[in-house]
C-alpha atoms as a PDB file:
ATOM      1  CA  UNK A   1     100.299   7.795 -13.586  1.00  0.00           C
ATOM      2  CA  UNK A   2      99.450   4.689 -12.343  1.00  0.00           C
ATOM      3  CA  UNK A   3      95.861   2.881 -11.345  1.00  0.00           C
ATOM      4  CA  UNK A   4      95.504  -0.265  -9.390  1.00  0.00           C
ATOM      5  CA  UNK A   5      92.449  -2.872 -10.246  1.00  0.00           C
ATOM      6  CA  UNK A   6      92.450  -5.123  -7.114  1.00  0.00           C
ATOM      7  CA  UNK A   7      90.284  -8.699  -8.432  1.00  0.00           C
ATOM      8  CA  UNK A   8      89.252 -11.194  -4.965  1.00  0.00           C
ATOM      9  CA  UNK A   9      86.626 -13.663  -5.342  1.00  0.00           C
ATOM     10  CA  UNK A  10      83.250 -13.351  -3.426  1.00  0.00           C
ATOM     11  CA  UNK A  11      85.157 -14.611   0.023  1.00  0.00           C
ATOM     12  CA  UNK A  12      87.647 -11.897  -0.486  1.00  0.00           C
ATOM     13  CA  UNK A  13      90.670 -13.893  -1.564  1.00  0.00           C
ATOM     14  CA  UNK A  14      92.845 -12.562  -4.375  1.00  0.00           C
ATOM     15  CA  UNK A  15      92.210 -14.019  -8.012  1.00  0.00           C
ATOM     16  CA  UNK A  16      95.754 -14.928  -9.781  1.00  0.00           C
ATOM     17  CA  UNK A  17      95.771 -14.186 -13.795  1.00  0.00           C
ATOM     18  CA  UNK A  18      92.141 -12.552 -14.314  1.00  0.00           C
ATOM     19  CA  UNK A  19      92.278 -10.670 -17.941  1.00  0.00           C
ATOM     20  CA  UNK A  20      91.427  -7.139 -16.797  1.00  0.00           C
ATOM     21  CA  UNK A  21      90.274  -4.529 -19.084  1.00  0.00           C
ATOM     22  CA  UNK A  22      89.864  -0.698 -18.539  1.00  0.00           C
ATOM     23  CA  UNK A  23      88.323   1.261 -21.491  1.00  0.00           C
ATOM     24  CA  UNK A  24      88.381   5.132 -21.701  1.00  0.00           C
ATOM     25  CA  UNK A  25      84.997   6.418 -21.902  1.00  0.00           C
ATOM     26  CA  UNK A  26      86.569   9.051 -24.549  1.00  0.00           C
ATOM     27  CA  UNK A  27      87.460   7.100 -27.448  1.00  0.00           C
ATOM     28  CA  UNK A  28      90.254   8.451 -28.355  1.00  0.00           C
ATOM     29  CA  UNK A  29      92.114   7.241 -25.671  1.00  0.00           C
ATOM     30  CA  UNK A  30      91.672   3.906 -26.110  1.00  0.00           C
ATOM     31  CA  UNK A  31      91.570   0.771 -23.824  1.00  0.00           C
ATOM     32  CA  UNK A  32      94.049  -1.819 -22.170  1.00  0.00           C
ATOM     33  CA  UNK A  33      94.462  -4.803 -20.786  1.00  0.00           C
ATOM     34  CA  UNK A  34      96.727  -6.825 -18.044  1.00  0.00           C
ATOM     35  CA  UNK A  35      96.294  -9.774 -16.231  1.00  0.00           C
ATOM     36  CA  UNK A  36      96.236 -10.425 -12.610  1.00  0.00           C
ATOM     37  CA  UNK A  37      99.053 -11.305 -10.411  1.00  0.00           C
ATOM     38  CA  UNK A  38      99.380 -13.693  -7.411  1.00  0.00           C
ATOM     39  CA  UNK A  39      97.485 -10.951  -4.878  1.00  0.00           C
ATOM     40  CA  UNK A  40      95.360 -10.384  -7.831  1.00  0.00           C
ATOM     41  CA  UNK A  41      96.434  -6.818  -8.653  1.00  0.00           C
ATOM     42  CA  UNK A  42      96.713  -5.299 -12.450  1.00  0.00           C
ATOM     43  CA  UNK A  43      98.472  -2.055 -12.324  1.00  0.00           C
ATOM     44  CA  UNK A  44      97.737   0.125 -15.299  1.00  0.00           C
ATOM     45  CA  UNK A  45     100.245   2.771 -15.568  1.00  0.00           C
ATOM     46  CA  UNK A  46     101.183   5.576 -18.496  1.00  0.00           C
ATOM     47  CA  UNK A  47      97.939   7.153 -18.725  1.00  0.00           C
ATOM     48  CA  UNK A  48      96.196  10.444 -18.015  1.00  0.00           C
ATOM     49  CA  UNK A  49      93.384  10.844 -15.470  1.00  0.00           C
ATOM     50  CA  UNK A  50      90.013  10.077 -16.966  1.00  0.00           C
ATOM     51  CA  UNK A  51      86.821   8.452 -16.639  1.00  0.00           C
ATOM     52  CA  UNK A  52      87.646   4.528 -17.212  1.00  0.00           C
ATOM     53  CA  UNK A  53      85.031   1.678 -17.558  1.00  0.00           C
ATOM     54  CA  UNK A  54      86.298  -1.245 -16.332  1.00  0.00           C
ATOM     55  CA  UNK A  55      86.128  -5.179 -17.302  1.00  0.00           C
ATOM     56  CA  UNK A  56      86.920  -8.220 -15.350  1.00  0.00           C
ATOM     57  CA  UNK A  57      86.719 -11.838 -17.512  1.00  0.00           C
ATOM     58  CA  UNK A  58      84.492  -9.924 -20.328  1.00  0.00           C
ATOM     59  CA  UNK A  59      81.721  -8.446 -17.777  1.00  0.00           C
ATOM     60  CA  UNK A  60      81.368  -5.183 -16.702  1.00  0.00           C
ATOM     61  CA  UNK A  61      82.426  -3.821 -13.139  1.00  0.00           C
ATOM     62  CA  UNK A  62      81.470  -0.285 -13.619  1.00  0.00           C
ATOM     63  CA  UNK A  63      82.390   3.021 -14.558  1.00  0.00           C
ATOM     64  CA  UNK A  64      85.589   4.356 -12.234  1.00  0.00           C
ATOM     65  CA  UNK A  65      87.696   7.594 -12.384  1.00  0.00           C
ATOM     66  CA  UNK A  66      91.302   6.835 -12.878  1.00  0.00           C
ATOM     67  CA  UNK A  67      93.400   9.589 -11.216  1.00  0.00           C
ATOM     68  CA  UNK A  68      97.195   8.869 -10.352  1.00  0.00           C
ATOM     69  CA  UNK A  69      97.468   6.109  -7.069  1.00  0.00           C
ATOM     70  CA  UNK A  70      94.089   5.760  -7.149  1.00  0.00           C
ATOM     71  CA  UNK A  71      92.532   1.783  -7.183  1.00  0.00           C
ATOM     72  CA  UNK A  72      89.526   0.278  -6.632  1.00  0.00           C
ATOM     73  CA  UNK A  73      88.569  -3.629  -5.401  1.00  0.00           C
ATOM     74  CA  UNK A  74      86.573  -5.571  -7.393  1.00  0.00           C
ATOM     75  CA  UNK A  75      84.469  -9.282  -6.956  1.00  0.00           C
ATOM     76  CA  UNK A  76      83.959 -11.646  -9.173  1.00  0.00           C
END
């Protein structure tokens, strides 16, 4: 299973090393964290399909489902 939390800035270009969270809305599953690469992907892989909430630098970007190949693009 694997997720993909694409970070660009407001101009669209890709943020390098942004801490990105994603936190499992049922708490027994946890949360993680990864950081950015150069085309400012994090790739969260391992987990089961669920409802994630995810965080960018600390702030909130919303409430996503993570299902296997699935990503979304986020702006900060």
């Amino acid at each position: 299973m694997a997720f993909d939390v694409h970070v660009v800035d407001h101009s669209g270009r890709p943020v390098k090393g942004a801490r990105v969270s994603i936190s499992f809305t049922s708490v027994l599953r946890g949360m993680a964290d990864r950081a950015t690469d150069s085309d400012g992907h994090a790739t969260f892989d391992g987990y089961e399909d669920g409802e994630i909430r995810v965080f960018v630098r600390g702030s909130n970007c919303g409430t996503y489902y993570y299902r296997d190949g699935d990503g979304i693009t986020v702006a900060v």
